[in-house]
C-alpha atoms as a PDB file:
ATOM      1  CA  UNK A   1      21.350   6.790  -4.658  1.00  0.00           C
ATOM      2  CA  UNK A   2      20.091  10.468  -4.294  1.00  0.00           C
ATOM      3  CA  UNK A   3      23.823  11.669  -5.899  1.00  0.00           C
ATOM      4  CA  UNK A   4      23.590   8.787  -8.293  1.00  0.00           C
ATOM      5  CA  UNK A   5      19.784  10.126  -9.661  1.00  0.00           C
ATOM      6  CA  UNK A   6      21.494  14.104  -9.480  1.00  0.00           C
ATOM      7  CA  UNK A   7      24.498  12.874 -11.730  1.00  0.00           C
ATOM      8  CA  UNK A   8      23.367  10.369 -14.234  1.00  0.00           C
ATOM      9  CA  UNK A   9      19.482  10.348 -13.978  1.00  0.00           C
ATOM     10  CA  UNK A  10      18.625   7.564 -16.962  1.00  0.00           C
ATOM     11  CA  UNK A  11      21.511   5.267 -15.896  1.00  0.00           C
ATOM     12  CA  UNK A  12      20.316   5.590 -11.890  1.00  0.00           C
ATOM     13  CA  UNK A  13      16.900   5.572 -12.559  1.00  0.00           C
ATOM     14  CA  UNK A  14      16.735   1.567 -12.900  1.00  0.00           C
ATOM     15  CA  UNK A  15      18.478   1.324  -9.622  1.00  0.00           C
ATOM     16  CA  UNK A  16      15.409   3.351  -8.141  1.00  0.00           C
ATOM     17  CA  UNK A  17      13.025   1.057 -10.326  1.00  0.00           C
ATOM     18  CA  UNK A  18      14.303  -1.768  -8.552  1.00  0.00           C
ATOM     19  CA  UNK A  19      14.746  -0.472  -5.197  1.00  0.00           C
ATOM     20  CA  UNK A  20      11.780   1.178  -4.394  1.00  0.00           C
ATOM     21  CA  UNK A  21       9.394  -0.545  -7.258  1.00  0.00           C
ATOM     22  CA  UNK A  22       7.891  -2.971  -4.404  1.00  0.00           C
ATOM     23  CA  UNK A  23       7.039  -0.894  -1.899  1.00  0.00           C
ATOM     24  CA  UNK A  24       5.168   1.654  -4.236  1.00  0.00           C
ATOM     25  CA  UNK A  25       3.577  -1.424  -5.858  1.00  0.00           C
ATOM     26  CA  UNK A  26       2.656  -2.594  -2.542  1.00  0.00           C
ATOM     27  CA  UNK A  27       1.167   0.443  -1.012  1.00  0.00           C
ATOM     28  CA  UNK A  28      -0.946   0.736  -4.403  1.00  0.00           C
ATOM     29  CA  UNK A  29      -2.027  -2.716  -4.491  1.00  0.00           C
ATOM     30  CA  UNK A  30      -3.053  -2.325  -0.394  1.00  0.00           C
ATOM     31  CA  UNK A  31      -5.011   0.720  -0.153  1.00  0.00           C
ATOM     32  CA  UNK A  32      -6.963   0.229  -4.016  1.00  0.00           C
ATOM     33  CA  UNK A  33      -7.234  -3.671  -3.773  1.00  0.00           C
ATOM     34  CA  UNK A  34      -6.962  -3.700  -7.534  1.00  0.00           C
ATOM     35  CA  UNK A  35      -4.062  -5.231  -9.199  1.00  0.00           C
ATOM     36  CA  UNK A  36      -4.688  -3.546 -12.537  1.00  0.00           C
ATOM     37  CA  UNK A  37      -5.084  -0.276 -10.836  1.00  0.00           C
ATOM     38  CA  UNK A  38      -2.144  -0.782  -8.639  1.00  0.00           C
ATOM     39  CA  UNK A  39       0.152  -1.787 -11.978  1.00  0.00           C
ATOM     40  CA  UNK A  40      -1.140   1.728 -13.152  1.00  0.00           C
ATOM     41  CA  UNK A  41      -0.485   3.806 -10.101  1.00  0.00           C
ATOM     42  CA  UNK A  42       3.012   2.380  -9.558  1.00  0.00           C
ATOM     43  CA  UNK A  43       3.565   2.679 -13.366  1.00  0.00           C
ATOM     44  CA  UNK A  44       2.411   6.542 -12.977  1.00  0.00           C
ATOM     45  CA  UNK A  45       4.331   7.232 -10.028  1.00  0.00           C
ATOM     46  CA  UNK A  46       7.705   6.443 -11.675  1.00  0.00           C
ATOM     47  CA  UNK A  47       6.725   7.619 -14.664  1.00  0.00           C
ATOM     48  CA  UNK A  48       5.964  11.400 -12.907  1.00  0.00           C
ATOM     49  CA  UNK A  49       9.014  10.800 -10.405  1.00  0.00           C
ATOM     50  CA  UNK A  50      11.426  10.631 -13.743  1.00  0.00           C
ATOM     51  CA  UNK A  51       9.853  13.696 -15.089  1.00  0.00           C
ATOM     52  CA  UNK A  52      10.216  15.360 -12.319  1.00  0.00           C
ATOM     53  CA  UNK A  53      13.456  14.419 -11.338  1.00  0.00           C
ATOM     54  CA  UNK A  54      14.331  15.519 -15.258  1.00  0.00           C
ATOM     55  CA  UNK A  55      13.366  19.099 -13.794  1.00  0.00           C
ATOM     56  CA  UNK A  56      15.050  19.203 -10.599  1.00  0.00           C
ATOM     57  CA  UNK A  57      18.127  20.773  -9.589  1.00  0.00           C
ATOM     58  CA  UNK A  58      20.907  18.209  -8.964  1.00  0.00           C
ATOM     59  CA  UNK A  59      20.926  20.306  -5.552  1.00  0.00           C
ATOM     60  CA  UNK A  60      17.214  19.360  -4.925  1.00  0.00           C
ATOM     61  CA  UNK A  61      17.576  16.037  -6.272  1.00  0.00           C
ATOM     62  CA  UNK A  62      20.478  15.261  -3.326  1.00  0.00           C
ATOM     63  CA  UNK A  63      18.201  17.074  -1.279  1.00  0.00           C
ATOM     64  CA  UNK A  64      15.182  14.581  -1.735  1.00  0.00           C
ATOM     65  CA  UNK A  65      14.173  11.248   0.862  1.00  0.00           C
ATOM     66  CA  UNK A  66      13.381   8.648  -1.858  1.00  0.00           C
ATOM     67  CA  UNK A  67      10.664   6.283  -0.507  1.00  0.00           C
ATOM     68  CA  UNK A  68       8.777   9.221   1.469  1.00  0.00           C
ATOM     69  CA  UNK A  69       8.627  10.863  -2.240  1.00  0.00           C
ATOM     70  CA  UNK A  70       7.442   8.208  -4.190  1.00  0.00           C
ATOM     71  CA  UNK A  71       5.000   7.022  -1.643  1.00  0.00           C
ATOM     72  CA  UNK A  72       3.498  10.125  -1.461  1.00  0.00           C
ATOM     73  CA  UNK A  73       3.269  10.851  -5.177  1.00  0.00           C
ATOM     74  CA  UNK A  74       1.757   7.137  -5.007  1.00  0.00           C
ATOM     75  CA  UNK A  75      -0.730   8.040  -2.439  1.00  0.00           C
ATOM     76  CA  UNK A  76      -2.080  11.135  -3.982  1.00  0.00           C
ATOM     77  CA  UNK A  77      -2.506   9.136  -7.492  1.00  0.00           C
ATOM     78  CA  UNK A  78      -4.401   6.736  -5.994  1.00  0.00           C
ATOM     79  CA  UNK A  79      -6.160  10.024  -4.505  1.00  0.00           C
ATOM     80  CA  UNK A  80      -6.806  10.904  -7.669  1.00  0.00           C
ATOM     81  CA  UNK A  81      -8.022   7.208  -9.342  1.00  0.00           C
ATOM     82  CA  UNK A  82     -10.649   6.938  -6.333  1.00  0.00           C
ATOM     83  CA  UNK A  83     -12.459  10.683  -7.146  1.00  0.00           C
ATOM     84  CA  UNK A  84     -12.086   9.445 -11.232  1.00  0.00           C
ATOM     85  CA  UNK A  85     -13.419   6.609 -10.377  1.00  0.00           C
ATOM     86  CA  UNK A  86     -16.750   7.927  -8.088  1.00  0.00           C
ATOM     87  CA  UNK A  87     -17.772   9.071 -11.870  1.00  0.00           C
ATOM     88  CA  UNK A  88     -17.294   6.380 -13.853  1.00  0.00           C
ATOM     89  CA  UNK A  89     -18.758   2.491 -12.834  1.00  0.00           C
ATOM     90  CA  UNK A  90     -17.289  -0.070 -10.467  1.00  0.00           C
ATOM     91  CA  UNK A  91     -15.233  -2.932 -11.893  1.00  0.00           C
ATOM     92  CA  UNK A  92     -14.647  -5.449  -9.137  1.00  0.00           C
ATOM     93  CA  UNK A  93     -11.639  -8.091  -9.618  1.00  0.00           C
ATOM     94  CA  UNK A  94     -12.506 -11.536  -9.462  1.00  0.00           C
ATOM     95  CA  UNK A  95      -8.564 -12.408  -8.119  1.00  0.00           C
ATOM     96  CA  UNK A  96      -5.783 -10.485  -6.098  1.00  0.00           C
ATOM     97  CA  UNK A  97      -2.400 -10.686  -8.025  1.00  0.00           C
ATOM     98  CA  UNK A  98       0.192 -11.186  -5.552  1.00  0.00           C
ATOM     99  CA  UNK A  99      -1.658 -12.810  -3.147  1.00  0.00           C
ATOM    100  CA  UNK A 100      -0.581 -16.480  -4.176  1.00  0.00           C
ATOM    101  CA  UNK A 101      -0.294 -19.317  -1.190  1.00  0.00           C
ATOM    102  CA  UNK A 102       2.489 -20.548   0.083  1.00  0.00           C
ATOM    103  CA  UNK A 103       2.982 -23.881  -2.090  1.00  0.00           C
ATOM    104  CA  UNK A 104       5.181 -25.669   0.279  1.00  0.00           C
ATOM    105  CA  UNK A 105       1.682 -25.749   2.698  1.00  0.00           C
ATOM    106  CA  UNK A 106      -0.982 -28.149   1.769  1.00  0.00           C
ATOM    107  CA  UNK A 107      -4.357 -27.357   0.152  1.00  0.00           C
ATOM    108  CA  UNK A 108      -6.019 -26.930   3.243  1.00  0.00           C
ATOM    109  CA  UNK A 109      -4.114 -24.636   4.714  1.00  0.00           C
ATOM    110  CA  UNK A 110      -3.276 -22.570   1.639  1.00  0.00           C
ATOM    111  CA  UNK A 111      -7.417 -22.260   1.306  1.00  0.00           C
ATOM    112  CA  UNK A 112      -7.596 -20.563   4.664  1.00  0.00           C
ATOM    113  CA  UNK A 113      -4.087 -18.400   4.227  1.00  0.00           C
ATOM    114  CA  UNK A 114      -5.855 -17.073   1.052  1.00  0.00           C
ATOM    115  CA  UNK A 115      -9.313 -16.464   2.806  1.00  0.00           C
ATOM    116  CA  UNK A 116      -7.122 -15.131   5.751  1.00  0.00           C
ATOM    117  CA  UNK A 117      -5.156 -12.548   3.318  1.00  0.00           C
ATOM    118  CA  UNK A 118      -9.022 -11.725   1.692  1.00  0.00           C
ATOM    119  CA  UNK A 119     -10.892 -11.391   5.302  1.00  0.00           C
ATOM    120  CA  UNK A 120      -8.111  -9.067   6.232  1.00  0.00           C
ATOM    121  CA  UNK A 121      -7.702  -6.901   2.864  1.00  0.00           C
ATOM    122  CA  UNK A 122     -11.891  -6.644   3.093  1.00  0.00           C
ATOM    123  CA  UNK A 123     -11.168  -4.972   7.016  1.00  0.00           C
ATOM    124  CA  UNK A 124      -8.963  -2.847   5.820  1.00  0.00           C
ATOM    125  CA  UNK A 125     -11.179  -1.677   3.167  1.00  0.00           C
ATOM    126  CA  UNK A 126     -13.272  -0.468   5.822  1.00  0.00           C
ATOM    127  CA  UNK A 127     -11.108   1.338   8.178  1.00  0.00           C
ATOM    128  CA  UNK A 128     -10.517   5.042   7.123  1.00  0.00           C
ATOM    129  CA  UNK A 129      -8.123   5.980   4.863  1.00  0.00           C
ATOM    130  CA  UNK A 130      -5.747   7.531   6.998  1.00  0.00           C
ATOM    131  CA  UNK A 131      -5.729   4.877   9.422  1.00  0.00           C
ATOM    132  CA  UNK A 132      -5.885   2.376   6.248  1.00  0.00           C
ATOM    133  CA  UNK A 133      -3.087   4.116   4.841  1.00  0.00           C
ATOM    134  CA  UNK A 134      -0.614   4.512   8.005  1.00  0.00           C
ATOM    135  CA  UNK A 135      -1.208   0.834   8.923  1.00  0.00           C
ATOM    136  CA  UNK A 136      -0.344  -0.271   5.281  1.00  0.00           C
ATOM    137  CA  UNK A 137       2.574   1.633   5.274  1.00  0.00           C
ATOM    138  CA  UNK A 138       3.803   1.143   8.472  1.00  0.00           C
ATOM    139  CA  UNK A 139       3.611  -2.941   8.664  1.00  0.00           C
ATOM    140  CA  UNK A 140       3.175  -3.967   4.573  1.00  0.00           C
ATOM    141  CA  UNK A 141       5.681  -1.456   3.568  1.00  0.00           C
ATOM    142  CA  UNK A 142       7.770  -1.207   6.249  1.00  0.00           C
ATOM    143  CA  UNK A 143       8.273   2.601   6.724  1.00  0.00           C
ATOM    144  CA  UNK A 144       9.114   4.107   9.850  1.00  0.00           C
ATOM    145  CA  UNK A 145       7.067   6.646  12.042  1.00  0.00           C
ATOM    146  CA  UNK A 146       9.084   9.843  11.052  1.00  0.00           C
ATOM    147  CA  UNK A 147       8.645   8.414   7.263  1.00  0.00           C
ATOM    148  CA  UNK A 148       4.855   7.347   7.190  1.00  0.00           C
ATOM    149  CA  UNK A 149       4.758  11.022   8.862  1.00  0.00           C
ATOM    150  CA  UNK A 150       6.340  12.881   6.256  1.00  0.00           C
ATOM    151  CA  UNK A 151       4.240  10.891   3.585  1.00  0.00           C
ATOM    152  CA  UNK A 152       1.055  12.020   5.075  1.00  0.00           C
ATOM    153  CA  UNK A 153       2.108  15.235   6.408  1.00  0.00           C
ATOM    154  CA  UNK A 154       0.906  15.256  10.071  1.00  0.00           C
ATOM    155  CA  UNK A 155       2.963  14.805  12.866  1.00  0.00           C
ATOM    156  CA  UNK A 156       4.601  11.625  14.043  1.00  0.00           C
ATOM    157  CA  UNK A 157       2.466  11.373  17.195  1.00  0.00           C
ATOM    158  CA  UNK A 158      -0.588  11.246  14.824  1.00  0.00           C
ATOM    159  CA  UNK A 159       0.667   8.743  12.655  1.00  0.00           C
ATOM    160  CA  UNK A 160       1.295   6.431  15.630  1.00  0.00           C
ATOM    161  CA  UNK A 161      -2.157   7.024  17.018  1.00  0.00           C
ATOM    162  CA  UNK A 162      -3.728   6.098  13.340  1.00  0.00           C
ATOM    163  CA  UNK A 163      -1.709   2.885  12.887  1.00  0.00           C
ATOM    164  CA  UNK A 164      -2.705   2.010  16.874  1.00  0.00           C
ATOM    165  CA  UNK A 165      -6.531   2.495  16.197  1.00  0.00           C
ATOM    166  CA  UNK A 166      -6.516   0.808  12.878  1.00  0.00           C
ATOM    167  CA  UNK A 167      -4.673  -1.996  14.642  1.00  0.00           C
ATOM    168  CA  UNK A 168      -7.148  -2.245  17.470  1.00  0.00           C
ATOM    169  CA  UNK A 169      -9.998  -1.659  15.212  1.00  0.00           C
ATOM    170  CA  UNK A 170      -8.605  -4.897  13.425  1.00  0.00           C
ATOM    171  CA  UNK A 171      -8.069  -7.190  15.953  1.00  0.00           C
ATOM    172  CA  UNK A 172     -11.782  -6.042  17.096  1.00  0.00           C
ATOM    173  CA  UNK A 173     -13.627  -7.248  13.442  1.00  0.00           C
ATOM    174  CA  UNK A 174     -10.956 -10.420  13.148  1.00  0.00           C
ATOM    175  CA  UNK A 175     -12.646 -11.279  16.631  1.00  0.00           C
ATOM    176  CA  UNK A 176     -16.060 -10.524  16.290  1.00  0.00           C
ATOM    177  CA  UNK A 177     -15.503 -12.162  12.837  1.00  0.00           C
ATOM    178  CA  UNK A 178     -14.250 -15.354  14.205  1.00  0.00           C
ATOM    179  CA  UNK A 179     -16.851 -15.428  16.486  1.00  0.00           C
ATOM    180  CA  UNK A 180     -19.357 -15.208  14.069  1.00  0.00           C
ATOM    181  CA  UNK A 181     -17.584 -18.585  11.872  1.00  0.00           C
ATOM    182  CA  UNK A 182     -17.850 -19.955  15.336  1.00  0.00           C
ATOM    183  CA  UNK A 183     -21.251 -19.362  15.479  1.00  0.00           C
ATOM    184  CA  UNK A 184     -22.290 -20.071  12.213  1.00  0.00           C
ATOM    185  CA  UNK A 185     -20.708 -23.375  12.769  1.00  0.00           C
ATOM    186  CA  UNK A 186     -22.217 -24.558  15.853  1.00  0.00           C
ATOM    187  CA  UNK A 187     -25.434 -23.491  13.640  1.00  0.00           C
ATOM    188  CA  UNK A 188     -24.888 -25.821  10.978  1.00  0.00           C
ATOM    189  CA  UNK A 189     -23.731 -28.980  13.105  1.00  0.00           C
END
């Protein structure tokens, strides 16, 4: 795709929009837990990818590792949006785009898959953004060690050691929490 983008840039560039539109989406929507401000950072990020690549070299173009690229310029946007937004008020969304049950399961269950999805996007909130971050990418987007590790810029060991913590940290508040609906229940009956 790389030659494609250094040859014909406005004919290739919907093959990149297609490709990779997802996983940028996806790391936006993850680590700011706002559709409309993940619909603007993955807007952004193509929008400064096509300027950029506009700029480039065909050499440097050929040169570049696509997703590692785009996440990054995804991650620092979102960078950017959270210091913005420390000076301006806090909008909270009433609904998560994208986070739609599985029809094909019953009510029940497609009640507790969405307060599964919610629980879990609220723990990750809380973890720290680099271990957020390499966790997101790593099992939402997919991306491999040497590629979350170029993203952030820190070596590959690192990265492994922030998506094991953020796991364990997890599967430490998913405990405690179901304890505490355990609780809570035994309390009420």
């Amino acid at each position: 795709m790389v030659d494609r983008l250094a040859g014909d840039l406005d004919a290739a560039f919907a093959q990149l929009l297609a490709v990779h539109g997802a996983a940028v989406y996806t790391t936006a929507l993850r680590v700011s837990r706002q559709p409309a401000d993940a619909e603007d950072v993955a807007a952004e990020t193509f929008a400064r990818a096509y300027a950029a690549l506009r700029g480039y070299p065909p050499e440097r173009t050929r040169a570049l590792r696509l997703r590692p690229w785009l996440i990054t310029i995804t991650l620092n946007l979102w960078r950017n949006q959270v210091r913005a937004a420390s000076r301006r008020p806090t909008v909270v969304a009433l609904a998560h785009a994208g986070e739609r049950p599985d029809p094909a399961s019953g009510p029940e269950q497609q009640a507790l898959d969405l307060d599964g999805r919610a629980q879990l996007a609220d723990l990750l909130v809380d973890l720290p953004e680099q271990q957020r971050v390499a966790v997101v990418l790593r099992h939402v987007v997919g991306m491999s060690h040497a590629e979350i590790s170029t993203v952030l810029g820190c070596p590959e060991g690192t990265v492994k050691s922030h998506v094991s913590r953020a796991l364990a940290a997890l599967r430490t508040r998913l405990a405690s929490a179901a304890k505490e609906g355990r609780h809570s229940e035994e309390v009420r009956t």
